[in-house]
Every structure is written in C-alpha cells, then in structure tokens.
Protein backbone atom coordinates (compact mmCIF):
# COMPACT_ATOMS: atom_id res chain seq x y z
CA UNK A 1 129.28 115.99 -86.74
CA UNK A 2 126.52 118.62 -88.62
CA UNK A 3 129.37 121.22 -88.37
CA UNK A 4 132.53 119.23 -89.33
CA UNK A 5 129.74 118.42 -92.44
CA UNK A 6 129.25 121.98 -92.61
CA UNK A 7 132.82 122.83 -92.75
CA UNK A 8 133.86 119.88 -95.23
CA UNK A 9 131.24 121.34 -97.88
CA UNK A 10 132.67 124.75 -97.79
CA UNK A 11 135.99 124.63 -97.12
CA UNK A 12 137.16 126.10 -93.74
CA UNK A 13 138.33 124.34 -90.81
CA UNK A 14 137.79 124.50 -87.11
CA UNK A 15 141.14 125.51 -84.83
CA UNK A 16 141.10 124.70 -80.76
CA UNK A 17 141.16 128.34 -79.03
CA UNK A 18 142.48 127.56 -75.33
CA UNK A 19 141.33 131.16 -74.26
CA UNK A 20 137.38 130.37 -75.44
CA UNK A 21 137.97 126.49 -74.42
CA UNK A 22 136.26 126.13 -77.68
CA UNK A 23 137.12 125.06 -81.42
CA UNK A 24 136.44 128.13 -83.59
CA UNK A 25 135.77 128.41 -87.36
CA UNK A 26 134.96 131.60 -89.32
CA UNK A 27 133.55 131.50 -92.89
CA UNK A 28 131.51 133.66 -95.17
CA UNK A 29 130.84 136.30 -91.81
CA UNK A 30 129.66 133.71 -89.93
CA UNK A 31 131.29 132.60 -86.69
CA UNK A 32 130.99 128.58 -85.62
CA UNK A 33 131.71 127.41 -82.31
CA UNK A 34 132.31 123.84 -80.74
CA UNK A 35 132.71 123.89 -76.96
CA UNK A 36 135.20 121.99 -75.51
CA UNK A 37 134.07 122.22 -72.15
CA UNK A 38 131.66 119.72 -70.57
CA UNK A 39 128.45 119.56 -71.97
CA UNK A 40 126.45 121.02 -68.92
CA UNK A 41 128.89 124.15 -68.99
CA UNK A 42 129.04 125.01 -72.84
CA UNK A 43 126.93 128.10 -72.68
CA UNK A 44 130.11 129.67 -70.96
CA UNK A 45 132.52 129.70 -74.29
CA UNK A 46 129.26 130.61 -76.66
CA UNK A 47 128.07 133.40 -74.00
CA UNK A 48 131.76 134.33 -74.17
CA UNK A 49 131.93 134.62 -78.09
CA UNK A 50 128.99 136.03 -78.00
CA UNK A 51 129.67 139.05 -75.52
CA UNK A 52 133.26 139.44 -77.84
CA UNK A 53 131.36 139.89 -81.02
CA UNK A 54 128.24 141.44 -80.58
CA UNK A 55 126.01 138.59 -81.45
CA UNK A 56 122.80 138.97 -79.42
CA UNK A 57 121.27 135.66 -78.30
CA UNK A 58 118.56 135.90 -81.09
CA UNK A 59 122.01 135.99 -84.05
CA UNK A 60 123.12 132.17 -82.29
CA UNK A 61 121.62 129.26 -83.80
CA UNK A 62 122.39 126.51 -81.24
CA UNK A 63 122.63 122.81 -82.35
CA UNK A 64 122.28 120.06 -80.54
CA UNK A 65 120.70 116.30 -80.12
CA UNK A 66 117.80 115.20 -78.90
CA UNK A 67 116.54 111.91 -77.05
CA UNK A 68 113.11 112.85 -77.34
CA UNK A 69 113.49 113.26 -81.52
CA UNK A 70 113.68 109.69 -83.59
CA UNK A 71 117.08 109.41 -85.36
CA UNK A 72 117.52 112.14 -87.86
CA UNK A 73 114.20 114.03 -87.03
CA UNK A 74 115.02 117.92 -87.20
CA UNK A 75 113.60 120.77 -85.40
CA UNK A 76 113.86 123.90 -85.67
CA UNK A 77 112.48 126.30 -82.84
CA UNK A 78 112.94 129.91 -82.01
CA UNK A 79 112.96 129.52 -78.58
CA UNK A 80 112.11 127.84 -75.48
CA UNK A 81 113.14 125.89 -72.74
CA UNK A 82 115.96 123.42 -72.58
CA UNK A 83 114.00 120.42 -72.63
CA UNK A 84 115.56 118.72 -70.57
CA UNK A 85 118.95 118.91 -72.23
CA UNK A 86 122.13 120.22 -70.23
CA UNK A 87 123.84 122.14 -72.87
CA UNK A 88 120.82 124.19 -73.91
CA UNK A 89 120.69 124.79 -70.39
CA UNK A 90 123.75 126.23 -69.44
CA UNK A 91 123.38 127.93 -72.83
CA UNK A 92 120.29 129.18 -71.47
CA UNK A 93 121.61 130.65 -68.39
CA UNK A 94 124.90 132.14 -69.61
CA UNK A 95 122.93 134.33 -71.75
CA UNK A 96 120.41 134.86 -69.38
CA UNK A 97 117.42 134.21 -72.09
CA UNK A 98 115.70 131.45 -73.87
CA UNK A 99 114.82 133.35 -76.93
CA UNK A 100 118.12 131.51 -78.40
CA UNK A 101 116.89 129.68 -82.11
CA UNK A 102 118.05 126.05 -81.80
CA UNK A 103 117.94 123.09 -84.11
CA UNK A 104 117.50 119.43 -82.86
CA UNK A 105 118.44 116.29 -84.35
CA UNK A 106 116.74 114.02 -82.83
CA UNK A 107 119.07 110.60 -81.84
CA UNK A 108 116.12 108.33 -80.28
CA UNK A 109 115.56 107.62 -77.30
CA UNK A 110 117.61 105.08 -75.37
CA UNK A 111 116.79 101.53 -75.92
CA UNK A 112 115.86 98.63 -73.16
CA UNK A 113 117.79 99.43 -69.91
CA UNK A 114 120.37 101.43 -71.45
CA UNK A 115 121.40 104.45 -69.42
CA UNK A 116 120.67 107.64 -70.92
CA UNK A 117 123.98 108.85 -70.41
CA UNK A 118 125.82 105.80 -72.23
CA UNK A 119 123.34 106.37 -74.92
CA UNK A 120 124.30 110.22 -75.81
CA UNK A 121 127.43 109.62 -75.35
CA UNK A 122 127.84 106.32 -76.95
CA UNK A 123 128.24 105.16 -80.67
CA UNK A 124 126.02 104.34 -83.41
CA UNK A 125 125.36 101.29 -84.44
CA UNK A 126 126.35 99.95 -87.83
CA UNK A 127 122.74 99.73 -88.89
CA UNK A 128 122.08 103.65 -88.32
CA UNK A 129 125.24 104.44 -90.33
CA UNK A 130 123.71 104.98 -93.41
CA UNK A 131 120.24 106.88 -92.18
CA UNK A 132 122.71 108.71 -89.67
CA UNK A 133 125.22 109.43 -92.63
CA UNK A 134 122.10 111.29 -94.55
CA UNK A 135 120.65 112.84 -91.41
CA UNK A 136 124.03 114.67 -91.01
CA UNK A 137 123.81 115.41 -94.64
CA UNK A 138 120.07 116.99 -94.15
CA UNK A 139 121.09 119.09 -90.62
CA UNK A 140 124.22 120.67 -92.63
CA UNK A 141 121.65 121.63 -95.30
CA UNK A 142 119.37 123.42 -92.59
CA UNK A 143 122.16 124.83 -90.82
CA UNK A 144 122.86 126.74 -94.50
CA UNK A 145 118.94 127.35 -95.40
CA UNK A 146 118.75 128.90 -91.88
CA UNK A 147 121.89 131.51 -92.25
CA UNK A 148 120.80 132.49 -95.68
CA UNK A 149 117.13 132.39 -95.38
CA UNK A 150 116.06 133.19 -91.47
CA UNK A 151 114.88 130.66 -88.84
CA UNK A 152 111.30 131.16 -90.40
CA UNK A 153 111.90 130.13 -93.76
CA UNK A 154 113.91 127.06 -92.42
CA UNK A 155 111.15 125.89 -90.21
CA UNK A 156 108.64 125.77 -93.11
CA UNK A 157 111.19 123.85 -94.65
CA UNK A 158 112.98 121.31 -92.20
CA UNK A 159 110.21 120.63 -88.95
C-alpha cells in the first residue's frame, strides 16, 4: 500500500516481471520492487534485483509491517535482525547480511484470540480506515525523505 502511495504521487506504475516473480517500477533512478512470491521467500526476487543492478544491501530500503508497532507507528532502522518477521528474514539470508535499512509500519498487534496469521493477512477494519489512510500517507512521505535525504536524516525525522 506505502508504494502503490508512492507511485500514485509521482506518476509511474508498477508492471508484474515473471522472470523476478516480482512487480517492478523504476522512477527518478530509483528501482521499487514488490515480491510476488510468498512472504517467507521474498528476499529471493530483491537479492535477485539486487545482484542484476549493483545495489549493495546497504542501497535497499526494505519495507514492511510490524505486529509489534501500534497502527501507523514508523521505524526506521539501519539494521538488525528480522524481528521476528519472515520476509525480513528471507531478505536477510538471501543477501547474506543484516546491515539492510528497513522501515516498519507498525499494524498492532493481534487482538483477543485472533491468530497472528489471520491478522497480517487480514483486513482493516472500518474504524482504522481513516488513521490507516494517513499512516500510508506519512510512510510514502518517509520512503521520499529517506531516498533524498539518507536513512539518518529520516530517522531524526520519522522514529
């Protein structure tokens, strides 16, 4: 959702690529990638991409949600482990480092007895629409800060 925001504001669109199993967007020198794979093996297509255009892990900025962040929190981080979270994982060991900059958006944790796994992959409820519909709005921003003005400045900024 942060990059179809992304790619709304500027202008460019994302194609499916069979060969990188991915849907690929290119704007302004800057190369976006949506994996179409499963979650847990979406470091392969960015590790790919990567290896094809000479973008060393620290040139990625990987984007992703978080349980363990309330709805809409960002964070910005320049490296570390996954945290629990299958994509950063794989993304992790496809490029065989975890000095990979990341953002999180946080989309709470589940509620009551619902399964974590229905709750990432779920829907949002009517009632987060609108705090959702500006958290989007607010990731897309720091997605942009962070290309033009490095992870640093962003993280003074957004955490």
């Amino acid at each position: 959702m942060i990059l179809d925001q992304l790619a709304a504001r500027k202008g460019f669109a994302f194609k499916k690529d069979r060969k990188w199993h991915a849907e690929l967007a290119a704007h302004e020198g800057i190369h976006y990638c949506k994996p179409l794979s499963f979650m847990n093996l979406s470091g392969e297509p960015v590790s790919s991409l990567s290896g094809f255009y000479k973008i060393p892990p620290a040139g990625i900025l990987a984007v992703f949600d978080d349980v363990a962040l309330p709805l809409g929190k960002l964070r910005f981080r320049p490296s570390g482990s996954d945290g629990g979270h299958n994509g950063m994982g794989s993304l992790i060991q496809c490029l065989g480092t975890d000095e990979i900059p990341r953002l999180r958006f946080g989309i709470g944790a589940a509620e009551g007895a619902t399964p974590l796994t229905s709750h990432v992959l779920g829907r949002f409820s009517s009632d987060e629409a609108p705090l959702l519909r500006d958290a989007i709005a607010r990731a897309a921003d720091a997605v942009e800060f962070a290309t033009a003005s490095g992870l640093t400045a962003a993280m003074n900024q957004f955490n």
